[in-house]
Structures are given as structure tokens and as C-alpha cells.
C-alpha atoms as a PDB file:
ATOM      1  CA  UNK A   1       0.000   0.000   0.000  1.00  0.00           C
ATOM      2  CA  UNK A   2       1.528   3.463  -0.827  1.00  0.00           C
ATOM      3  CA  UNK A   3      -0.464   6.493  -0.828  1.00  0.00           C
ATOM      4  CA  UNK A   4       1.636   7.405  -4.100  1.00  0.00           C
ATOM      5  CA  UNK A   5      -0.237   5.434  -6.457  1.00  0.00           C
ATOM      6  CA  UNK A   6      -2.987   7.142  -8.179  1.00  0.00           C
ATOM      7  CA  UNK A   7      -6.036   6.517  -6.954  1.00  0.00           C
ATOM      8  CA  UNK A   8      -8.488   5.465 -10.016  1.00  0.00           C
ATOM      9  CA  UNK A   9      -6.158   3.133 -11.234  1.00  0.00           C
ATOM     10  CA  UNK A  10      -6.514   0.543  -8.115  1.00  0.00           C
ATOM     11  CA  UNK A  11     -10.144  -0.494  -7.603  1.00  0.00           C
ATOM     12  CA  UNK A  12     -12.099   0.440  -5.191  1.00  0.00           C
ATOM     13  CA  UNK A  13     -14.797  -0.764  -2.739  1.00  0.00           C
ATOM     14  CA  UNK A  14     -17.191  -1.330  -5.775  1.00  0.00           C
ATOM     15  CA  UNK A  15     -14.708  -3.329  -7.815  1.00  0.00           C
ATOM     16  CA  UNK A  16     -13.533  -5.446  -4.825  1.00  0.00           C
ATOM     17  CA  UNK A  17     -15.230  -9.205  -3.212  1.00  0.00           C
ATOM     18  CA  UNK A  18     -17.525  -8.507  -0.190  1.00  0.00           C
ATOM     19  CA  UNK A  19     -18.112 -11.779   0.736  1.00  0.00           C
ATOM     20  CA  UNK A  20     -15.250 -14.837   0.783  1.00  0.00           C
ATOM     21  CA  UNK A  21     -17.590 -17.594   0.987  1.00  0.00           C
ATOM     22  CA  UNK A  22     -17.482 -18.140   4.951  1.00  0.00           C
ATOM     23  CA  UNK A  23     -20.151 -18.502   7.249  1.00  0.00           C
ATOM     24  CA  UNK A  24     -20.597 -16.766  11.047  1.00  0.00           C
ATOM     25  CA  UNK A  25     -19.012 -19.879  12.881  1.00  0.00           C
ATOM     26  CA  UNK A  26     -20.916 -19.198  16.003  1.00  0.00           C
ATOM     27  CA  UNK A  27     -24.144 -18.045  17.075  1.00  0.00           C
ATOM     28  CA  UNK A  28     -23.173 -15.772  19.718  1.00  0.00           C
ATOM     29  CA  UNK A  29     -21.076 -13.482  17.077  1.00  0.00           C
ATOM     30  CA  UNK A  30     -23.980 -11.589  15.514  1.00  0.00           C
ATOM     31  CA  UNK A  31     -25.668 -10.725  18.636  1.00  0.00           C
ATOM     32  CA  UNK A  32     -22.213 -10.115  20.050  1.00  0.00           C
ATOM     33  CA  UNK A  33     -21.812  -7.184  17.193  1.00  0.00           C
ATOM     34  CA  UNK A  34     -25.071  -5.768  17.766  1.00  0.00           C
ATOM     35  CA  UNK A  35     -24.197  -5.372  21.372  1.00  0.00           C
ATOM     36  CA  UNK A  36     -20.718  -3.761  20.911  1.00  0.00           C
ATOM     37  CA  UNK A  37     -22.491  -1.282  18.549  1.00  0.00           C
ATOM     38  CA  UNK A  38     -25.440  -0.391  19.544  1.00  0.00           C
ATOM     39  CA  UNK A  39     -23.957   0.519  23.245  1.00  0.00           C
ATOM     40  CA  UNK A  40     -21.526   2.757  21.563  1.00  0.00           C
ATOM     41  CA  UNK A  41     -22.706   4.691  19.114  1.00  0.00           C
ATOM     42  CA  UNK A  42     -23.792   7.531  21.472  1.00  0.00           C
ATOM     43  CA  UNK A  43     -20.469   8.513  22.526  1.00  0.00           C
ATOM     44  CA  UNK A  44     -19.018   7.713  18.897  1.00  0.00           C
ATOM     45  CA  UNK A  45     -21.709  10.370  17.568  1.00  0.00           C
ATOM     46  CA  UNK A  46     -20.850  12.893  20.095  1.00  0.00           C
ATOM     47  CA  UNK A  47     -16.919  12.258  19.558  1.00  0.00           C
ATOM     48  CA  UNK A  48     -18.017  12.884  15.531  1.00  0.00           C
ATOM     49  CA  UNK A  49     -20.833  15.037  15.687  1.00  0.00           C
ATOM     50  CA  UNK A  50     -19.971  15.576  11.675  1.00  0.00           C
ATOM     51  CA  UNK A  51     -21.065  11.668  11.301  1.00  0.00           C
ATOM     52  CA  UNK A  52     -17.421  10.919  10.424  1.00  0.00           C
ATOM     53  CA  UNK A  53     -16.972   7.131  11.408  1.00  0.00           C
ATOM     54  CA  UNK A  54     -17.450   3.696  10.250  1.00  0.00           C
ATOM     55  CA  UNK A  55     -18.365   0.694  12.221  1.00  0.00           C
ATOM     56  CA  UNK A  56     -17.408  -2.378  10.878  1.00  0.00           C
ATOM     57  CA  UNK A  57     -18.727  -5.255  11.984  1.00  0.00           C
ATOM     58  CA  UNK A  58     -17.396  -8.622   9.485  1.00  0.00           C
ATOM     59  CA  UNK A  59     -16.271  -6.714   7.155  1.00  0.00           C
ATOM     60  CA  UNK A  60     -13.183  -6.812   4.575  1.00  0.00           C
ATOM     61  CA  UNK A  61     -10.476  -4.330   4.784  1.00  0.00           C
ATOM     62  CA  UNK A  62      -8.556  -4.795   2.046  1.00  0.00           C
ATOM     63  CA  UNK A  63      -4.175  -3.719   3.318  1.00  0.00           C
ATOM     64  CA  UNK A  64      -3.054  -4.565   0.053  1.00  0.00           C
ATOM     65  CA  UNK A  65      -3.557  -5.491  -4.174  1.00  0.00           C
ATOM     66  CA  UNK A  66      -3.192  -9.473  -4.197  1.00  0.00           C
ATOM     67  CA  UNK A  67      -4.843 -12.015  -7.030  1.00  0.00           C
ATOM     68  CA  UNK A  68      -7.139 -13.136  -5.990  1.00  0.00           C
ATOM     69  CA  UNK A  69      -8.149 -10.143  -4.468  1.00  0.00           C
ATOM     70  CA  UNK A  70      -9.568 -11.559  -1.179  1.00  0.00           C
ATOM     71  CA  UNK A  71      -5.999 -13.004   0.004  1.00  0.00           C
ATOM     72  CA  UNK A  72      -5.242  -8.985   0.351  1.00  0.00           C
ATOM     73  CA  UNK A  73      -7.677  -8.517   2.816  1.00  0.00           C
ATOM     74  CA  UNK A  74      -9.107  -8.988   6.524  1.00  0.00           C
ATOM     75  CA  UNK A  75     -12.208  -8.867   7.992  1.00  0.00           C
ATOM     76  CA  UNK A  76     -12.237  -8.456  11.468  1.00  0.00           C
ATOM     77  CA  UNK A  77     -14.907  -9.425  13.655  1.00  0.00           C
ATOM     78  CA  UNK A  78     -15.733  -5.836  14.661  1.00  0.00           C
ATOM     79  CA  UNK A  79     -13.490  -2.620  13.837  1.00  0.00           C
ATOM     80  CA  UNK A  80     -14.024   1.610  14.085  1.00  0.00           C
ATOM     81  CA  UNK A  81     -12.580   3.741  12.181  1.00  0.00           C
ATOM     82  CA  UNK A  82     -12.485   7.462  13.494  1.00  0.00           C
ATOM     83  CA  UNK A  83     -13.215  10.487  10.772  1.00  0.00           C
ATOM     84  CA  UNK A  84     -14.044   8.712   7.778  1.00  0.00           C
ATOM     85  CA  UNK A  85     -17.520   8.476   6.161  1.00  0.00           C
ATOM     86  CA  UNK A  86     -19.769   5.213   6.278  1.00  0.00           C
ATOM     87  CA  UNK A  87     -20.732   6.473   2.612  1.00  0.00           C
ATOM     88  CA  UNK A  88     -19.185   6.642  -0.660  1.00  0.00           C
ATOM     89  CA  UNK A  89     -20.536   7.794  -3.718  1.00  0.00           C
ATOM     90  CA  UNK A  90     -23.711   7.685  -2.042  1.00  0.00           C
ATOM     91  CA  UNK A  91     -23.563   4.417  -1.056  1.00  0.00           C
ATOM     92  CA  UNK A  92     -22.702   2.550   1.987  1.00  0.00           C
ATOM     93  CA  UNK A  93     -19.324   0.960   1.683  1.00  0.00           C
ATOM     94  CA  UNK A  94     -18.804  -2.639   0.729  1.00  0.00           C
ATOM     95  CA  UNK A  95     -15.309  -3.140   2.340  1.00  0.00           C
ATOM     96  CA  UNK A  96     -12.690  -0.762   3.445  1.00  0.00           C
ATOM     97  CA  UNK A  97     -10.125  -0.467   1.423  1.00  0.00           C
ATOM     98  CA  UNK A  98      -7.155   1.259   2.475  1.00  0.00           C
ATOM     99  CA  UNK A  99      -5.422   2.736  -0.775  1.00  0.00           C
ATOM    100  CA  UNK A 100      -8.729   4.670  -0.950  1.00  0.00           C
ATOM    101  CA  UNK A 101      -8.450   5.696   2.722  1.00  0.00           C
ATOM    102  CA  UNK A 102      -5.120   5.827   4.457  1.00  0.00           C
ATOM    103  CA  UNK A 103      -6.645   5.837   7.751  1.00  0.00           C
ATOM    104  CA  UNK A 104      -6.424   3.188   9.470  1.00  0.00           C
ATOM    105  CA  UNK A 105      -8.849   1.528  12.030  1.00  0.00           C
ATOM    106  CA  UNK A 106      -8.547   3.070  15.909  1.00  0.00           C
ATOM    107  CA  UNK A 107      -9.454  -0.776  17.334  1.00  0.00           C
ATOM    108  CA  UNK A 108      -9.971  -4.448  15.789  1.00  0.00           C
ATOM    109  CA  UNK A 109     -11.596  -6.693  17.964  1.00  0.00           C
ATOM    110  CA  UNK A 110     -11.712 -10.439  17.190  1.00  0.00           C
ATOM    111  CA  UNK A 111     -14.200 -13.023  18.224  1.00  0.00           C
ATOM    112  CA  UNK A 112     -12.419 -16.345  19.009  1.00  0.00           C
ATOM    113  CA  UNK A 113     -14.110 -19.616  17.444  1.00  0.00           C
ATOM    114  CA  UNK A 114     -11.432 -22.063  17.650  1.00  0.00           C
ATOM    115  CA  UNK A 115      -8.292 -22.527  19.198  1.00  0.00           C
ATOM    116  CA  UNK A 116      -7.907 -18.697  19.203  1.00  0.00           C
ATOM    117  CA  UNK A 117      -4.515 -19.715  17.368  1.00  0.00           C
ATOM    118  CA  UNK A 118      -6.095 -18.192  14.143  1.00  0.00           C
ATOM    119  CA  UNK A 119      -6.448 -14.496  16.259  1.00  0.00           C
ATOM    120  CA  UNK A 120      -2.931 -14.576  17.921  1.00  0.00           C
ATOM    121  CA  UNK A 121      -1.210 -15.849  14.595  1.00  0.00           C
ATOM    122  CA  UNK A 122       1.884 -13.482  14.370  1.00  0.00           C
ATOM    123  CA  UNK A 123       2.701 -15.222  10.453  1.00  0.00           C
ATOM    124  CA  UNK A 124       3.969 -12.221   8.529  1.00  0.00           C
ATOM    125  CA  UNK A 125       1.864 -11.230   5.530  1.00  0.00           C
ATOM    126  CA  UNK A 126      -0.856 -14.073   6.589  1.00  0.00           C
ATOM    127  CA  UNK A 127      -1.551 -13.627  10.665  1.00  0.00           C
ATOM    128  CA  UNK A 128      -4.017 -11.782  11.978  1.00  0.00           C
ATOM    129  CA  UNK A 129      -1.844 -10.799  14.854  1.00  0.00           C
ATOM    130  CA  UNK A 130       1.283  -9.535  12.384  1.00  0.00           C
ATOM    131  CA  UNK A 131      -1.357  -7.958   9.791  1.00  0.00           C
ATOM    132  CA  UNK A 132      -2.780  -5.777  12.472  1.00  0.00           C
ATOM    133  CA  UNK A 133       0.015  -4.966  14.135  1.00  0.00           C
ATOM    134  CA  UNK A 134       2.823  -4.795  11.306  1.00  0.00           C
ATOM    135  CA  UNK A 135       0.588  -3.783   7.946  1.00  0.00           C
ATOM    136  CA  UNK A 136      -2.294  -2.436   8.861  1.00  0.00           C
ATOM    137  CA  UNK A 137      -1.305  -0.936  12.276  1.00  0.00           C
ATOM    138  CA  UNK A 138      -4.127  -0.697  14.307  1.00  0.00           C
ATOM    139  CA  UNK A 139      -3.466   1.012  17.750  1.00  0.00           C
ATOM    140  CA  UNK A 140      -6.015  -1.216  19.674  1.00  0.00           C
ATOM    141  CA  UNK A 141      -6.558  -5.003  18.784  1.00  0.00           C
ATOM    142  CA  UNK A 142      -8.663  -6.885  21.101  1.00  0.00           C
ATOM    143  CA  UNK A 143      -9.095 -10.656  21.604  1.00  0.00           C
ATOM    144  CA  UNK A 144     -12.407 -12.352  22.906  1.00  0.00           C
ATOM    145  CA  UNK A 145     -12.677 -15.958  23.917  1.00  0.00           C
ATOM    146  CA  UNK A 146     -16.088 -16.392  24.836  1.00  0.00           C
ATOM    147  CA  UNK A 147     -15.694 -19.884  25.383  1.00  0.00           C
ATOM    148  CA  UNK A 148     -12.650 -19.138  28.099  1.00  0.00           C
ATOM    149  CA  UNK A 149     -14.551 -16.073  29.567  1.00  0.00           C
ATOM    150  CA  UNK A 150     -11.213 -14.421  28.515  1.00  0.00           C
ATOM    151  CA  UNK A 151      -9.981 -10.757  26.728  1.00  0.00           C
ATOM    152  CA  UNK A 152      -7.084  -9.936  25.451  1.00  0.00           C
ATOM    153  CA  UNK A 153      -5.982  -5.976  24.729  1.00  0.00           C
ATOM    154  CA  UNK A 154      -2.885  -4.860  23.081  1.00  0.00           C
ATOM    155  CA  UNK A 155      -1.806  -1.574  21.982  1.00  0.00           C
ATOM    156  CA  UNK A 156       0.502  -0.602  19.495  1.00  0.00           C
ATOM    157  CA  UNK A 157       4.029   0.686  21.247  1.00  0.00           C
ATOM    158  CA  UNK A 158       6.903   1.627  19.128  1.00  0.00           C
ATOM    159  CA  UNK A 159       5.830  -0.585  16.103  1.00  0.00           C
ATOM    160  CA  UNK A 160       4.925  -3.628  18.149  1.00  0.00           C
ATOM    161  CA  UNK A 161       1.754  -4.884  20.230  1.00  0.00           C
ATOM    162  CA  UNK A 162       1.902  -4.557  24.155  1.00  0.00           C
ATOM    163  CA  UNK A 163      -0.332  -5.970  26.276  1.00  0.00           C
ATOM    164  CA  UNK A 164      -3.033  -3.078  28.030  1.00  0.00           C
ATOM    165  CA  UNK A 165      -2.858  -4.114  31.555  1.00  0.00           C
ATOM    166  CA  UNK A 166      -6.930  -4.169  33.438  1.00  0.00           C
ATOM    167  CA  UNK A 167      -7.698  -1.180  35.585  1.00  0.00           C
ATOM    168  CA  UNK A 168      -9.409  -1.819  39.577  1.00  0.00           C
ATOM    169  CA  UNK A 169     -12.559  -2.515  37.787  1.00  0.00           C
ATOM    170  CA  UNK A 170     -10.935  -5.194  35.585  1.00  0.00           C
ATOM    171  CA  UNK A 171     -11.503  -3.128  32.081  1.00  0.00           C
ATOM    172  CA  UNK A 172      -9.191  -2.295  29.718  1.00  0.00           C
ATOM    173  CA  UNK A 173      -8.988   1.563  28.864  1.00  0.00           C
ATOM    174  CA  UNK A 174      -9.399   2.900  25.505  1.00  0.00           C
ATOM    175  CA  UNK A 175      -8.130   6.542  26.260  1.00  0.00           C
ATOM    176  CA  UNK A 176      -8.981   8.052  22.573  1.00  0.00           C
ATOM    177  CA  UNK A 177     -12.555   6.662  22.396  1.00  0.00           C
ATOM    178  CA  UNK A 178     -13.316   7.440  26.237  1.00  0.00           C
ATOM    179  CA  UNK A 179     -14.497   4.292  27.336  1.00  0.00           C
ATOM    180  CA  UNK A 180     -13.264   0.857  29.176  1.00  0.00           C
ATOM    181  CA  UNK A 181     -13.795  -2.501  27.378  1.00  0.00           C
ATOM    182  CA  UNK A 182     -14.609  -5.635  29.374  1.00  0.00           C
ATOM    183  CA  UNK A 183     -16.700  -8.501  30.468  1.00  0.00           C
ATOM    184  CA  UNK A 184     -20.266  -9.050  31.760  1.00  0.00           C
ATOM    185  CA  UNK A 185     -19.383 -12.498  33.335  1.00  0.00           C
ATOM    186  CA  UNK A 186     -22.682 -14.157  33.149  1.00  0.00           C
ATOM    187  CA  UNK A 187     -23.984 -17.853  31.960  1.00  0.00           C
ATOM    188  CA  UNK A 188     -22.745 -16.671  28.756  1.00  0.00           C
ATOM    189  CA  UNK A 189     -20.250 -13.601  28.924  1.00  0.00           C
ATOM    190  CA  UNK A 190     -20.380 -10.630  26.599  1.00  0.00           C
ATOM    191  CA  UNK A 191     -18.133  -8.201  25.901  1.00  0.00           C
ATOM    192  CA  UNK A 192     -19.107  -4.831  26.718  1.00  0.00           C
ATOM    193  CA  UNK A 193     -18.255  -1.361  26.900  1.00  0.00           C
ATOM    194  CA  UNK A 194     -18.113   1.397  29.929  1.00  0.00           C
ATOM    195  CA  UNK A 195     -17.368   5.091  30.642  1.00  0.00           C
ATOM    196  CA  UNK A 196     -14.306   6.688  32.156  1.00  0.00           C
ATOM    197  CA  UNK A 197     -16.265   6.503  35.537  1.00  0.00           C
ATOM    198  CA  UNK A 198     -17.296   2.937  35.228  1.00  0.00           C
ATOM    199  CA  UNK A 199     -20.947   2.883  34.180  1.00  0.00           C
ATOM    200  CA  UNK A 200     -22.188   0.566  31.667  1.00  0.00           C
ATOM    201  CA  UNK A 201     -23.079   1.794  28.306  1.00  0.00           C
ATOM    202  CA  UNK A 202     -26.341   0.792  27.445  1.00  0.00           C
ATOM    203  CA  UNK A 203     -27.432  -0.972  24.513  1.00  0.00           C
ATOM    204  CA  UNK A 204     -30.358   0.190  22.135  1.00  0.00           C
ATOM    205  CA  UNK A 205     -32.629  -2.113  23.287  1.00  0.00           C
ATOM    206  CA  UNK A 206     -31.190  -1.407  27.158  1.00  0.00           C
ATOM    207  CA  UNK A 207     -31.923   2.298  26.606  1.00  0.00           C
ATOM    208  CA  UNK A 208     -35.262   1.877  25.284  1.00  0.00           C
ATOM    209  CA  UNK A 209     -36.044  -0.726  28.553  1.00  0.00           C
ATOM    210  CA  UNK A 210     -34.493   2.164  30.510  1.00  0.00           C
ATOM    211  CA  UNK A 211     -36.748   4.872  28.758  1.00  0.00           C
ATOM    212  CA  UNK A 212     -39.558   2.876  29.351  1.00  0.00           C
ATOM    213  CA  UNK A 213     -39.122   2.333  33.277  1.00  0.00           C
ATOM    214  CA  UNK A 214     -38.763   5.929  33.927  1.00  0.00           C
ATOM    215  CA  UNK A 215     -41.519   6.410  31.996  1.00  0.00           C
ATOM    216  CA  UNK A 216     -43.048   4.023  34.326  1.00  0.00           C
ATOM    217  CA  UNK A 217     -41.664   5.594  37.514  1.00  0.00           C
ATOM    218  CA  UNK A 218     -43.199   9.076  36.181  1.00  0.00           C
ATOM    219  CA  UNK A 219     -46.623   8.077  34.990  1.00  0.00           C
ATOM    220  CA  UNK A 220     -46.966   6.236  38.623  1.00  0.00           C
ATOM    221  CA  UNK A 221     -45.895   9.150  40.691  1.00  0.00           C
ATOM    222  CA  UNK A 222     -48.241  11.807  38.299  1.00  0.00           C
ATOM    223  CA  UNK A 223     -51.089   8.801  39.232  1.00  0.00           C
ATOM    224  CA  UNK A 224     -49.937   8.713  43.191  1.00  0.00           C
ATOM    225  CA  UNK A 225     -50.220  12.704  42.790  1.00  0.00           C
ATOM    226  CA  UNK A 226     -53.237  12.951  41.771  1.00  0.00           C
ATOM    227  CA  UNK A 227     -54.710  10.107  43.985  1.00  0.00           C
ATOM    228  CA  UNK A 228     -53.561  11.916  46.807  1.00  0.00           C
ATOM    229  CA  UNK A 229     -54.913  14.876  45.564  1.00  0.00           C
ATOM    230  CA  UNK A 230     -58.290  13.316  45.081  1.00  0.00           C
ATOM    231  CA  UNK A 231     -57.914  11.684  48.811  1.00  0.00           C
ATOM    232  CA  UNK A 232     -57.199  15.242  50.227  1.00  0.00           C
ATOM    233  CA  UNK A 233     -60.475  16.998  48.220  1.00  0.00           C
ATOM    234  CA  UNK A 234     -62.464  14.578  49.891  1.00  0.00           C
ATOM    235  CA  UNK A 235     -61.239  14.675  53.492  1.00  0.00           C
ATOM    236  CA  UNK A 236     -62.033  18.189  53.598  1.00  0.00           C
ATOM    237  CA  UNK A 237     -65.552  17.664  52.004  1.00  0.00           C
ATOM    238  CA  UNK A 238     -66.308  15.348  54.424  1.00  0.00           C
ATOM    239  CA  UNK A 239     -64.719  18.258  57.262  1.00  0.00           C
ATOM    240  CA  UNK A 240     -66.756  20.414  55.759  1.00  0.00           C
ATOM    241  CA  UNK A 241     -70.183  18.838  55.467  1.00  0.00           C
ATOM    242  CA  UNK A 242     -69.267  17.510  59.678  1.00  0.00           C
ATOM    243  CA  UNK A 243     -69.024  21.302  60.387  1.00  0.00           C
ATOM    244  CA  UNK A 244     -72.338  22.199  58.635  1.00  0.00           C
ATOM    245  CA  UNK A 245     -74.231  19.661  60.515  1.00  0.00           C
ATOM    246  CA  UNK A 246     -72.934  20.591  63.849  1.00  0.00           C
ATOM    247  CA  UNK A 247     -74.136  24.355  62.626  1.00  0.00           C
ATOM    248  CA  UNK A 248     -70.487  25.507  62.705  1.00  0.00           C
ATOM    249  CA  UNK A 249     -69.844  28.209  59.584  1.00  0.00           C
ATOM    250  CA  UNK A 250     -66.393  27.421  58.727  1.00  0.00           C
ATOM    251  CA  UNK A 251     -65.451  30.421  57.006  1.00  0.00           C
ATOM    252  CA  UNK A 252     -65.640  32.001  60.919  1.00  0.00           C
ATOM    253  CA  UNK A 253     -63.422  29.494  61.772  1.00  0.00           C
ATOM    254  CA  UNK A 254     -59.942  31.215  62.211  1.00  0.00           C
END
């Protein structure tokens, strides 16, 4: 890749594969996507309140021009990439491909389905591991293992990966986005995100559950209110009507 070549004659996202014949190898991967998304995109929209950023989520980045064109490319499990437009040419993209782009990903985050020998593979010009780290350079690469309840975070130091070492809450800080990256260890642990201070960041569906109790909590209290209300009106009707039949006037009453 060299940001000397001229641009229309490589191809771009239009010209190149978006699909390598694979299928999602587990079922928690999708859902695992949504989550990681969804829970971030508020603080990604107020870090680029332009709109400037792309969310990849199995997609291809092409690093380099290889025949067949798909052994020049990645596609990490989930990836951001800070102040660069999800559109092109009025289209969303079908890959990212980074002769077009030069920017490279802030974080790639693997999901492991195997061994996790396939994420960790330090191979040059085939690894995931060297790719990232060597070609591509991504500053954050992160490596889930689901099946261990395990996360990996390195972050690239002087050319080469170092591991990010867990803060007291056990997260992993990523200073340029903001936010911590970690586990909810339940029956089945997901990897999640959290503010600075240590608050989880809600996903869509969260937020909307959230919305809806406080809602809840409003409508209820308006209701209480107004019961009360009600409750009062008719203790002093009932005051009032006792005073009337004892022949007491009780507007004299001081």
C-alpha cells in the first residue's frame, strides 16, 4: 500500500469481493456485534458530531492489491474507524479499502471460534496478529474468547503490540474513544463497553427498557399525585359537610 499510487487506477470498494464464501461460525457473534455497537454509538456520535466514522462489523479491509483479491484482505470481527464516512458515492461501503483511505482503524476486535490460534497468529503477511500490528497498524486489537470467559488488549508501542494491563474494575482503557472494554461475566459472557467513571453503556434495546421504566416511575408518581390529591379533596368535604351539621360556619373558623 503506498499512498503514491494514483487513486483510479486501483479499484475500489465497488470493484472489490464482499463476501469470501465463509459462514458466522458461532451463534453468539452476531448478537455479540449488535451489542458492541449499539452501546456505543452515542459517545461515537458525540466524539463525531460531523457523522465521520465507520463501524465495521465482518467486514473486509482490504491492506493490500493481491490475485485473488480476497488473500489482500481482513475482515475483522468488529473494527471503528475514526473520521471517515460510512458512505461513498452515495452508497454505503462494501469493504474498506485502504489505498482509498489511508486511515487506518482506531481498534480491531476479534471473536475467538477455535483454538484462538487463528487471532494470535503473528505469520507475517498471513496472521491476523502480524497484519494488524505490522501492515495495517491498528493502535487497539482486542481478543475475545467467549468460550474461556477471557480478553485480550494490546496496543501498538513503538511498532509492536503490548499488552493493556486491566484497571481496579478489571476493564481495559481505551483513552482516545473514552471508554473501558470488558466482560459481563454471566452464563454466557459478553463483551461490553463502559465510561471513564465505570458505568455501563447501554445498549439500544437497554436504553429503550431504561426509557420505558422511567416512563413508568413518572406516569406512577403523576397517578400517586393525583390520587392523593383526590384523597385530600375529599377529606375536607367530608370536614366540611361535619361542620355544617354541627351548625359551625367554617369560614368564621380562624
Amino acid at each position: 500500500m503506498t499512498s503514491t499510487l494514483a487513486s483510479h487506477s486501483l479499484p475500489d470498494h465497488t470493484q472489490l469481493p464482499d463476501k469470501n464464501g465463509e459462514f458466522v461460525k458461532n451463534f453468539q457473534e452476531h448478537p455479540q456485534s449488535v451489542i458492541l455497537t449499539t452501546s456505543i454509538l452515542p459517545v461515537l456520535e458525540k466524539l463525531h458530531p460531523d457523522g465521520n466514522f465507520c463501524i465495521g462489523q465482518d467486514s473486509g479491509i482490504y491492506w493490500r492489491i493481491t490475485d485473488p483479491p480476497e488473500q489482500g484482505a481482513v475482515a475483522p470481527d468488529w473494527f471503528y474507524v475514526p473520521h471517515v464516512t460510512p458512505f461513498l458515492n452515495g452508497i454505503f461501503r462494501r469493504s474498506y479499502v485502504l489505498w482509498q483511505e489511508i486511515v487506518a482503524p482506531l481498534i480491531a476486535i476479534e471473536f475467538v471460534s477455535g483454538s484462538g490460534a487463528e487471532e494470535r497468529d503473528a505469520t507475517p503477511y498471513q496472521g491476523k496478529f502480524w497484519i494488524y500490528e505490522q501492515a495495517i497498524r491498528i493502535p487497539f486489537y482486542a481478543i475475545f474468547d467467549a468460550f474461556q470467559n477471557l480478553l485480550e488488549v494490546y496496543h501498538l508501542v513503538d511498532g509492536h503490540y503490548a499488552p493493556v494491563p486491566v484497571n481496579g474494575r478489571g476493564h481495559y482503557p481505551i483513552p482516545p474513544m473514552g471508554v473501558e472494554l470488558g466482560i459481563v461475566h454471566q452464563e454466557v459472557p459478553w463483551l461490553r463497553w463502559w465510561d471513564e467513571q465505570g458505568n455501563l453503556l447501554p445498549t439500544a434495546q437497554e436504553r429503550v427498557e431504561q426509557a420505558e421504566a422511567i416512563a413508568l416511575q413518572e406516569r406512577l408518581a403523576r397517578e400517586t399525585a393525583e390520587q392523593l390529591l383526590a384523597q385530600e379533596r375529599q377529606e375536607k368535604q367530608k370536614l366540611l359537610a361535619y361542620l355544617q351539621s354541627m351548625g359551625i360556619n367554617p369560614d368564621t373558623i380562624p
